[in-house]
Protein backbone atom coordinates (compact mmCIF):
# COMPACT_ATOMS: atom_id res chain seq x y z
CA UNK A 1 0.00 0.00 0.00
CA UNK A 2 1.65 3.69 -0.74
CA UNK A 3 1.99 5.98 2.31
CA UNK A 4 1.99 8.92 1.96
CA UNK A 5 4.83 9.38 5.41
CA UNK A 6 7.17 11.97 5.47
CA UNK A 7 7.02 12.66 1.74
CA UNK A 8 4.62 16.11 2.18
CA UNK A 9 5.60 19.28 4.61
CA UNK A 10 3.84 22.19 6.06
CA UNK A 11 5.82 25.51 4.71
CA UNK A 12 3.98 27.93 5.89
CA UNK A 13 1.23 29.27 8.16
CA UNK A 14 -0.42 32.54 8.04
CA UNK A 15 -3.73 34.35 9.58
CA UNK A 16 -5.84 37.39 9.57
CA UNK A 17 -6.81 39.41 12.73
CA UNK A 18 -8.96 37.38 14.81
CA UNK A 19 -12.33 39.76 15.20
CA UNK A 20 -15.97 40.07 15.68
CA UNK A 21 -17.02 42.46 12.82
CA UNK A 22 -13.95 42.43 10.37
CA UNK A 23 -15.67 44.83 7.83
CA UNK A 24 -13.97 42.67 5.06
CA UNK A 25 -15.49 39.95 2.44
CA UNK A 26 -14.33 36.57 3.41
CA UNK A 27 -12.26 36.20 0.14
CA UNK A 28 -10.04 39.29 1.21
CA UNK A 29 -10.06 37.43 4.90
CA UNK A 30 -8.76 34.44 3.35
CA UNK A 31 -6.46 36.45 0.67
CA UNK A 32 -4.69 38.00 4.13
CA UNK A 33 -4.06 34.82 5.27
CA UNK A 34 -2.84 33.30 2.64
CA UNK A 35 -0.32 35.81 1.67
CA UNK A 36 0.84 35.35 5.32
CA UNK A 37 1.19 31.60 4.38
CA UNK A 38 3.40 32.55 1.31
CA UNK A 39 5.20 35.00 2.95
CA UNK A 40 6.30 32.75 6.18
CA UNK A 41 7.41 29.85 3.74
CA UNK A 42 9.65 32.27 1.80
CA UNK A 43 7.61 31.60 -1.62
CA UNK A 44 5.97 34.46 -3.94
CA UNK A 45 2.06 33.98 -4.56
CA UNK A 46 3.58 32.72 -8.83
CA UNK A 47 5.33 30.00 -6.66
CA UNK A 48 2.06 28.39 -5.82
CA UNK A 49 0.32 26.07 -8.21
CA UNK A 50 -1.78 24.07 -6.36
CA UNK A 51 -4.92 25.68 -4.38
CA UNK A 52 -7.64 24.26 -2.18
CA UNK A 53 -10.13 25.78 -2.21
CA UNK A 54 -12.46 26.43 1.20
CA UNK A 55 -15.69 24.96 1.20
CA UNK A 56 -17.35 28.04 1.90
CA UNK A 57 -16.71 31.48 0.29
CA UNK A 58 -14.92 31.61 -2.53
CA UNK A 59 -12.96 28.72 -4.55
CA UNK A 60 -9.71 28.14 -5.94
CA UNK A 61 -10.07 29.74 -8.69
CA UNK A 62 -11.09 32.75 -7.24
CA UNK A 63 -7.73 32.76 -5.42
CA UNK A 64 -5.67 31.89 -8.57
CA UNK A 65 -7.34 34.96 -10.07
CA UNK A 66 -6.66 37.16 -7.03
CA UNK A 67 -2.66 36.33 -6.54
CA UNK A 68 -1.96 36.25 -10.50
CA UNK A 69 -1.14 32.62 -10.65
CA UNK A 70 -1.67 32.08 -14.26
CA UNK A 71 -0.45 27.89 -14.39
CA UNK A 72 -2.78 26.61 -11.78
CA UNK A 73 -1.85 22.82 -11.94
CA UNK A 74 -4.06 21.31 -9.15
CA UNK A 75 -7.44 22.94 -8.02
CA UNK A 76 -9.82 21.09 -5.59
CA UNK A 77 -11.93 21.63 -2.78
CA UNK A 78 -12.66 19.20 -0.07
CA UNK A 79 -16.32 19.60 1.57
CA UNK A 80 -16.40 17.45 5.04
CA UNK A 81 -17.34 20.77 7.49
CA UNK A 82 -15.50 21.12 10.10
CA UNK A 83 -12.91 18.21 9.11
CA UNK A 84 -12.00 20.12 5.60
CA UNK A 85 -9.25 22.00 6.26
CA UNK A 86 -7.11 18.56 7.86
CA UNK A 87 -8.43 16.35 4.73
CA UNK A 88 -7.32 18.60 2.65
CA UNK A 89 -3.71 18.25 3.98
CA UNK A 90 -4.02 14.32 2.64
CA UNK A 91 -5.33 15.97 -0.59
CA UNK A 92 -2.48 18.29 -0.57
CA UNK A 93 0.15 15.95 0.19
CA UNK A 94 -0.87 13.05 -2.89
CA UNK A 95 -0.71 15.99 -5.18
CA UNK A 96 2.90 17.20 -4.10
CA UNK A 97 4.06 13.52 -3.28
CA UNK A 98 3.22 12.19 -6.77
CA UNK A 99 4.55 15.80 -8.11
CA UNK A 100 1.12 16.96 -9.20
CA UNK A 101 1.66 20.44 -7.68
CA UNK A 102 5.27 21.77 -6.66
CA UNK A 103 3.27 23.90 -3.63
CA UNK A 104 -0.13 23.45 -2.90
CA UNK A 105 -2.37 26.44 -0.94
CA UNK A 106 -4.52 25.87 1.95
CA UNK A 107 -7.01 28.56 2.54
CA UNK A 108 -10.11 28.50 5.12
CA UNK A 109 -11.38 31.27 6.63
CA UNK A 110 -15.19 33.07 7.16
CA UNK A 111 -16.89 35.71 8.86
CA UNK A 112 -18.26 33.07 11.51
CA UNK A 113 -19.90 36.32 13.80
CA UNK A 114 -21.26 39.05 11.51
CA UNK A 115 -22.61 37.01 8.78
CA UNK A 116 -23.70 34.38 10.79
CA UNK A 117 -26.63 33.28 9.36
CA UNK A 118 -28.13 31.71 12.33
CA UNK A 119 -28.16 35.30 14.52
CA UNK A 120 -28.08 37.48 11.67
CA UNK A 121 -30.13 36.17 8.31
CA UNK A 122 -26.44 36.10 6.71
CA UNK A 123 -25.33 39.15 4.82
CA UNK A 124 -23.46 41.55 6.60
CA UNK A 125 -24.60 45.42 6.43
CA UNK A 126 -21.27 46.57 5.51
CA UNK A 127 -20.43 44.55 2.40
CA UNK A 128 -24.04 42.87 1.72
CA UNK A 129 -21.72 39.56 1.38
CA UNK A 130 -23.55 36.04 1.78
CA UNK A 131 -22.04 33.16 2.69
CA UNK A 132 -21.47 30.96 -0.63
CA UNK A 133 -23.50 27.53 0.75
CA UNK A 134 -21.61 24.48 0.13
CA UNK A 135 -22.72 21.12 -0.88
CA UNK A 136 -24.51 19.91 2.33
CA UNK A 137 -26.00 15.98 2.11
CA UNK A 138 -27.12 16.72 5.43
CA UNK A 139 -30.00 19.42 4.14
CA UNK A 140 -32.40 16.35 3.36
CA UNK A 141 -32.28 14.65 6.87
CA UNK A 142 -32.47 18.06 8.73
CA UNK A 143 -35.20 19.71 6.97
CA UNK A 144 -37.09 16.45 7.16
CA UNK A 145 -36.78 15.01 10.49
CA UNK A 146 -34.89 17.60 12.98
CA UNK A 147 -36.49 20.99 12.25
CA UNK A 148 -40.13 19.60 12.41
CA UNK A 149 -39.35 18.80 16.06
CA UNK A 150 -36.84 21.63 17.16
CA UNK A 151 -33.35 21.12 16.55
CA UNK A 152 -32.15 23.45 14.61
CA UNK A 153 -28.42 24.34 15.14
CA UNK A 154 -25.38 22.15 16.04
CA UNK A 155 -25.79 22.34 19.74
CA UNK A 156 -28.92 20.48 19.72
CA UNK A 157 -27.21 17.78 17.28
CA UNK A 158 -24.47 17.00 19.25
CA UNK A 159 -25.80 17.34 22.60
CA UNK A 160 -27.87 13.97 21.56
CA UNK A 161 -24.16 12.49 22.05
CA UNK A 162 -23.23 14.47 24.70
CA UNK A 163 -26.44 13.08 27.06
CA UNK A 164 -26.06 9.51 25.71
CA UNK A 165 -22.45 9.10 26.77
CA UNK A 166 -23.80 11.01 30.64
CA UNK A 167 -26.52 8.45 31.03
CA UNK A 168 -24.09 5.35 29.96
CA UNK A 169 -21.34 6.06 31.33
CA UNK A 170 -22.05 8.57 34.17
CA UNK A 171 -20.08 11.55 32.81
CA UNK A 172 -20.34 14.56 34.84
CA UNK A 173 -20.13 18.06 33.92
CA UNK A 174 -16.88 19.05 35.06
CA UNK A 175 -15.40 16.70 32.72
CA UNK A 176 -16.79 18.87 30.46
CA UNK A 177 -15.51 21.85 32.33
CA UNK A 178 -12.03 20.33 32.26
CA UNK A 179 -11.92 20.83 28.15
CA UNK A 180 -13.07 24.50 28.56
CA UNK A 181 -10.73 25.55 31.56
CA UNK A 182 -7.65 23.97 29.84
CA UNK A 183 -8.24 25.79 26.56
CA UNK A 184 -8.97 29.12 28.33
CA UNK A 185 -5.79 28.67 30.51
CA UNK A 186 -3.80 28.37 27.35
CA UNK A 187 -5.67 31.17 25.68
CA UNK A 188 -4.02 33.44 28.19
CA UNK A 189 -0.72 32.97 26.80
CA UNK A 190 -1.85 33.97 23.52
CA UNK A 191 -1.76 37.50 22.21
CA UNK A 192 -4.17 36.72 19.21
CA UNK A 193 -6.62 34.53 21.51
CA UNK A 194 -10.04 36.31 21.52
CA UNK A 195 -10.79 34.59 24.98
CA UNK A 196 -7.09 36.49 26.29
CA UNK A 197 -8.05 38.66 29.69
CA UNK A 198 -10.88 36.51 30.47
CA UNK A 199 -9.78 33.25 32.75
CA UNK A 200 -12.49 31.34 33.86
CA UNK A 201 -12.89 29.15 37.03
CA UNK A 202 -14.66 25.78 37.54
CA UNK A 203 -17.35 28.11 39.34
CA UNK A 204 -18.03 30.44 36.37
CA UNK A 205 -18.67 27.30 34.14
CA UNK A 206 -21.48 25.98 35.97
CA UNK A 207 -23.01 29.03 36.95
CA UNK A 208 -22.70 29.85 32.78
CA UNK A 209 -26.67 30.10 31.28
CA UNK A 210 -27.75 26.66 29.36
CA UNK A 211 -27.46 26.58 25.74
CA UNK A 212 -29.20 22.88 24.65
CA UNK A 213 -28.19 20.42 27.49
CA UNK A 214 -25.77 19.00 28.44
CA UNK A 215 -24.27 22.54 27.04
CA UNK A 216 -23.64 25.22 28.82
CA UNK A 217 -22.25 28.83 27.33
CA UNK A 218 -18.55 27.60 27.83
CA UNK A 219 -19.22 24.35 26.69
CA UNK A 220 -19.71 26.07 22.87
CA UNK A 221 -16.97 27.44 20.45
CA UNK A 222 -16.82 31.11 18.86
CA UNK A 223 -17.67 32.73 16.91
CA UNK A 224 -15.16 34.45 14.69
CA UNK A 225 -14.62 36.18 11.53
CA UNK A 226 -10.85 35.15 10.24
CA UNK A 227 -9.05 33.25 7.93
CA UNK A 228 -6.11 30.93 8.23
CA UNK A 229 -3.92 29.33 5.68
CA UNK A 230 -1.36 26.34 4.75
CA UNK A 231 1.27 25.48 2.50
CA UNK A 232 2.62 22.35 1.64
CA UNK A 233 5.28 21.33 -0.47
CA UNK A 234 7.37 18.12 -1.38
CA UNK A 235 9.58 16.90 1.25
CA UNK A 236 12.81 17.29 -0.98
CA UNK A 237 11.82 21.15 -1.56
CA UNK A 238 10.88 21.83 1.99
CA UNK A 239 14.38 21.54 3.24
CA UNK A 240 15.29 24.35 1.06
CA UNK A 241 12.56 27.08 2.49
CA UNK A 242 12.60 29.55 4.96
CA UNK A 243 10.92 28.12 8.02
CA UNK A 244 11.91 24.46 9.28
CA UNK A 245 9.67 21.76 7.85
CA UNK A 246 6.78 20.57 9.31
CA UNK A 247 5.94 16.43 7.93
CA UNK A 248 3.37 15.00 7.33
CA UNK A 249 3.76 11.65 9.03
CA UNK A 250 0.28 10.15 8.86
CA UNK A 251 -3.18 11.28 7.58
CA UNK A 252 -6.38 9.85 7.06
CA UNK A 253 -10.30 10.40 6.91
CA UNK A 254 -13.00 8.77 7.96
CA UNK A 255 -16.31 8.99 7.94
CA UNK A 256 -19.92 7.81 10.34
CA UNK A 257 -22.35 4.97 9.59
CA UNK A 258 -24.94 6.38 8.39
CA UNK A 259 -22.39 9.64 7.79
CA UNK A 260 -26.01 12.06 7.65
CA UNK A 261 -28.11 10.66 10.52
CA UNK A 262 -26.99 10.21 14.63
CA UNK A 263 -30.01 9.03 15.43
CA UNK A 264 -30.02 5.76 13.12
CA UNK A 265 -26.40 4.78 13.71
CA UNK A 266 -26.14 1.21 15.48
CA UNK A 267 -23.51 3.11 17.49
CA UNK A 268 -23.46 6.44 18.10
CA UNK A 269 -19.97 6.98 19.51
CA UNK A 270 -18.47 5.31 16.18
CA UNK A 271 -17.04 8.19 14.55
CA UNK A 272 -15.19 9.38 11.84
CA UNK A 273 -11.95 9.28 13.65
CA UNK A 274 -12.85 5.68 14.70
CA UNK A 275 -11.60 4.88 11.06
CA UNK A 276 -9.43 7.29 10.87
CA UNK A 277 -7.35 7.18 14.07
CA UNK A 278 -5.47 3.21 13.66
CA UNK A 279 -4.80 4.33 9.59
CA UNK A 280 -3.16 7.53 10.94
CA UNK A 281 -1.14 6.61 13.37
CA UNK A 282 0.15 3.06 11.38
CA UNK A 283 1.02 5.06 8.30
CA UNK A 284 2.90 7.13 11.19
CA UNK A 285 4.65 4.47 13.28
CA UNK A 286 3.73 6.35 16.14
CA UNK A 287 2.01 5.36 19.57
CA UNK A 288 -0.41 7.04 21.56
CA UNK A 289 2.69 7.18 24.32
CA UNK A 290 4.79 9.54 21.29
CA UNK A 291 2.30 12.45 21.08
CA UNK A 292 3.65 15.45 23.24
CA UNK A 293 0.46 17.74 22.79
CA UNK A 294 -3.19 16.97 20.44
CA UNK A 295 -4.78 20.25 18.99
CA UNK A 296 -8.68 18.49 19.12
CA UNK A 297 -11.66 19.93 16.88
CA UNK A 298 -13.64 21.77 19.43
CA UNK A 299 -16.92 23.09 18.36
CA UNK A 300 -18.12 21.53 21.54
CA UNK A 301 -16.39 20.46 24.88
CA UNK A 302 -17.82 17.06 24.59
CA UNK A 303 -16.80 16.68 20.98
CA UNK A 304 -13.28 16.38 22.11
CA UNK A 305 -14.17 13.78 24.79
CA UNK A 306 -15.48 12.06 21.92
CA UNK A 307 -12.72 12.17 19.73
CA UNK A 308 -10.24 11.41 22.43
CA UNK A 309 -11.91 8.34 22.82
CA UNK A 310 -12.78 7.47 19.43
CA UNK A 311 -8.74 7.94 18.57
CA UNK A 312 -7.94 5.27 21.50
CA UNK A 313 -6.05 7.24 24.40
CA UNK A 314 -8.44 5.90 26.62
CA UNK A 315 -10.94 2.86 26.61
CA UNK A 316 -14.92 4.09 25.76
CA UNK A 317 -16.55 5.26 28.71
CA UNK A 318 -12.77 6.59 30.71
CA UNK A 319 -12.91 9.65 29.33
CA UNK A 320 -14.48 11.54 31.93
CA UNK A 321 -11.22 10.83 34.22
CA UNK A 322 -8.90 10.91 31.24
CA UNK A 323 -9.49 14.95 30.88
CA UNK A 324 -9.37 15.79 34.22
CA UNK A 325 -6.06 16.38 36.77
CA UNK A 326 -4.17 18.33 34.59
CA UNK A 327 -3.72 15.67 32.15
CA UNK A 328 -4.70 18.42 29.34
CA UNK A 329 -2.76 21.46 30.27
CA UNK A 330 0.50 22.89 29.72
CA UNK A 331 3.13 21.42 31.91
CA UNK A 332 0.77 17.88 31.54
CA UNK A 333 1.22 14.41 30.30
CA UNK A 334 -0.94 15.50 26.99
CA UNK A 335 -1.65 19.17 26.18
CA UNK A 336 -4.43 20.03 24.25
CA UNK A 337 -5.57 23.32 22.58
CA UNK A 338 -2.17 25.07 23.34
CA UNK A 339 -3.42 28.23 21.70
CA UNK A 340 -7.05 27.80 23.08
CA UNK A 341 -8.64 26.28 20.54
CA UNK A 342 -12.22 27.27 19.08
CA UNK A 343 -13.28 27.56 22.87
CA UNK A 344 -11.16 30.35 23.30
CA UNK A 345 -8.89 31.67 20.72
CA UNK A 346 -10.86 31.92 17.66
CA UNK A 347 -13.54 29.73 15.47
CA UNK A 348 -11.36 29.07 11.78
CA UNK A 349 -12.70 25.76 10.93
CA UNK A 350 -9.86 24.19 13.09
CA UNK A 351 -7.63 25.85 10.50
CA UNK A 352 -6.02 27.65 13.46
CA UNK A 353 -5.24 24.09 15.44
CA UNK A 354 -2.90 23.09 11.86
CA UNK A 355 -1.49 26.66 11.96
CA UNK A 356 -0.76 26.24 15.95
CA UNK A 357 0.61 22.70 15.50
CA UNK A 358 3.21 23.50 13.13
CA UNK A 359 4.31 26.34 15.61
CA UNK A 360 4.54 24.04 18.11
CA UNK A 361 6.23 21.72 16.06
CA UNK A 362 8.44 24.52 14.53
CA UNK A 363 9.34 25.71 18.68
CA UNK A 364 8.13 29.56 18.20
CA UNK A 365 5.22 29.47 20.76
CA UNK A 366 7.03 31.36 23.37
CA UNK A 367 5.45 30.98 26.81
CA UNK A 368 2.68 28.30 25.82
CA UNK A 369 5.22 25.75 24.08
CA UNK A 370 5.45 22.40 24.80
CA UNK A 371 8.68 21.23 25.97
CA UNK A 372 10.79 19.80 23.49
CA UNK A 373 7.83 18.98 21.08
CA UNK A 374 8.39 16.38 18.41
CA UNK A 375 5.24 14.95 17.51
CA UNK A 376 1.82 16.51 17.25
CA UNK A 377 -1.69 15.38 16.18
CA UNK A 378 -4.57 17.76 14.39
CA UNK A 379 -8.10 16.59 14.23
CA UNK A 380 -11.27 17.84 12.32
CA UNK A 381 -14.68 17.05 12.93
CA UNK A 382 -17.36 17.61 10.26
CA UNK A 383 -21.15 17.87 10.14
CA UNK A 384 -22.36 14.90 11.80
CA UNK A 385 -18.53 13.14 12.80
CA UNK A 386 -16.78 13.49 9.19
CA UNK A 387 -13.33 13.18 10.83
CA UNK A 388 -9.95 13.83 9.78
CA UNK A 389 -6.61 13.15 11.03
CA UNK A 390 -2.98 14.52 10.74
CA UNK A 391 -0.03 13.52 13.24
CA UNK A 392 2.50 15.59 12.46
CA UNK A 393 6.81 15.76 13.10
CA UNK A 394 9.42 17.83 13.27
């Protein structure tokens, strides 16, 4: 079978300022960030020939167009939600390991507050901008079986997951808490973390209003208009960049049975990442024991208690002692979040936990870096438990 190990690197990371009303079209977000990218692997936007495009806002051709790159060999875009932006660093890597594309763009980015089209009907005053809707097979099961009886947003969804694993296996809320607390903690090393200046205690997050139970208002991500970007290139070219390389030692998708419905799956807590996880981390050579730090798809606290599990640091129904003594934090046996994650630093699709793990990986995180970090993992979670998987070296 051909692995893809080693052979694909991360060049370059960039971002946009992290806000809540950016005033810009999500294409010029996304443009920001990507010139960042280019910019940090010591490339020029012609050097670029191989774009991903987001899966919501503008596509790759739109970029090509925008940075002047007039032999576009490889143009794609991967649509899995929340578990795009870490699938497309598989895509990226087959197109630069079988030479496809010398250096392949990974853009992601949205105005996830001000055009939210849950809070605000979608199109922001400023710009008039609407979200470009991607592809969603989910649209058929929602409209037909979830909004007739009240669940409406992602909250509800997942908390149907959330309150199954509570009543099975007796998990209490502060587990919960644990996943928020850690992230915030680490958001307060951050400069660009939104959450920076606001710690939170054990106390605040169960006094915090309810959301959709088991949720409470820390237990959910934010929301965030920003963009983040990747580049990849060939191993062999990597070396030859500006920043130190960043390879890609295992990645893999994987996807839920049914992938559109939670409700009709013989097993609920069988997840993307349950495929994913043992494909990863073979084509890696890695154990669970090698990973210094995890940056975990957070859109919810209990979606990284899921994923934890699913990925097999701890047996199903542990990990509601797993998260808890420290285990998570800086100066712990397994850091997670280190720049605070979607709880607290910003809401990018989990493009932000791939630009944070190559810092890590890289050592520039100043205060919040983990010691003598060598190996990393990245996940993303998608609609209903699309999941993606990267573990990453130096």
């Amino acid at each position: 079978m051909y692995s893809l190990k080693d052979k694909a690197c991360i060049v370059g990371v960039g971002e946009s300022a992290f806000s809540r009303g950016s005033g810009k079209t999500e294409l010029r977000l996304m443009l920001e960030a990507s010139l960042a990218a280019i910019n940090d692997a010591g490339l020029k936007p012609h050097d670029i020939d191989g774009i991903i495009g987001p899966p919501l806002g503008a596509t790759a051709e739109h970029f090509a167009a925008n940075l002047g790159i007039e032999d576009l060999r490889y143009a794609t875009t991967v649509h899995m939600g929340g578990a795009s932006p870490v699938v497309a660093l598989q895509s990226a890597a087959l197109a630069v390991a079988c030479g496809i594309a010398n250096h392949v763009l990974i853009p992601c980015g949205w105005n996830g507050y001000s055009s939210n089209p849950v809070r605000g009907g979608g199109a922001r005053a400023e710009t008039g901008e609407r979200p470009i809707p991607a592809p969603n097979p989910l649209a058929n099961t929602i409209g037909a079986y979830y909004l007739p009886y009240g669940a409406t947003v992602p909250a509800q969804f997942y908390a149907w997951l959330a309150t199954r694993h509570m009543q099975m296996y007796g998990t209490p809320f502060e587990s919960m808490g644990a996943i928020a607390l850690a992230e915030r903690k680490h958001a307060q090393l951050n400069e660009k973390a939104m959450m920076r200046g606001r710690p939170l205690t054990i106390d605040d997050y169960l006094a915090a209003r309810w959301v959709s139970y088991p949720f409470r208002l820390y237990d959910c991500c934010l929301e965030t208009d920003a963009a983040c970007a990747i580049v990849m290139s060939p191993a062999e070219r990597a070396r030859d960049l500006a920043k130190p390389p960043v390879y890609i030692s295992g990645v893999a998708e994987g996807h839920p049975y049914p992938a559109d419905d939670i409700p009709a799956r013989p097993d609920p807590f069988v997840i993307g990442l349950s495929f994913a996880a043992p494909k990863a981390f073979a084509m890696a050579g890695v154990t669970h024991k090698d990973i210094d730090f995890m940056e975990v798809y957070d859109c919810f606290t209990y979606v990284v208690m899921l994923q934890i599990e699913a990925m097999g640091f701890c047996k199903r129904g542990e990990v509601k002692d797993f998260v808890r003594g420290g285990r998570l934090e800086l100066g712990g046996e397994l850091p997670l979040n280190t720049h605070g994650g979607l709880l607290s630093e910003a809401h990018v699709w989990g493009t932000n936990h791939i630009v944070e793990a190559a810092r890590q990986l890289r050592h520039e995180c100043g205060a919040r870096q983990v010691q003598d970090a060598e190996v990393g993992l990245v996940t993303g979670w998608g609609d209903f438990g699309d999941g993606g998987l990267a573990i990453l070296r130096r």
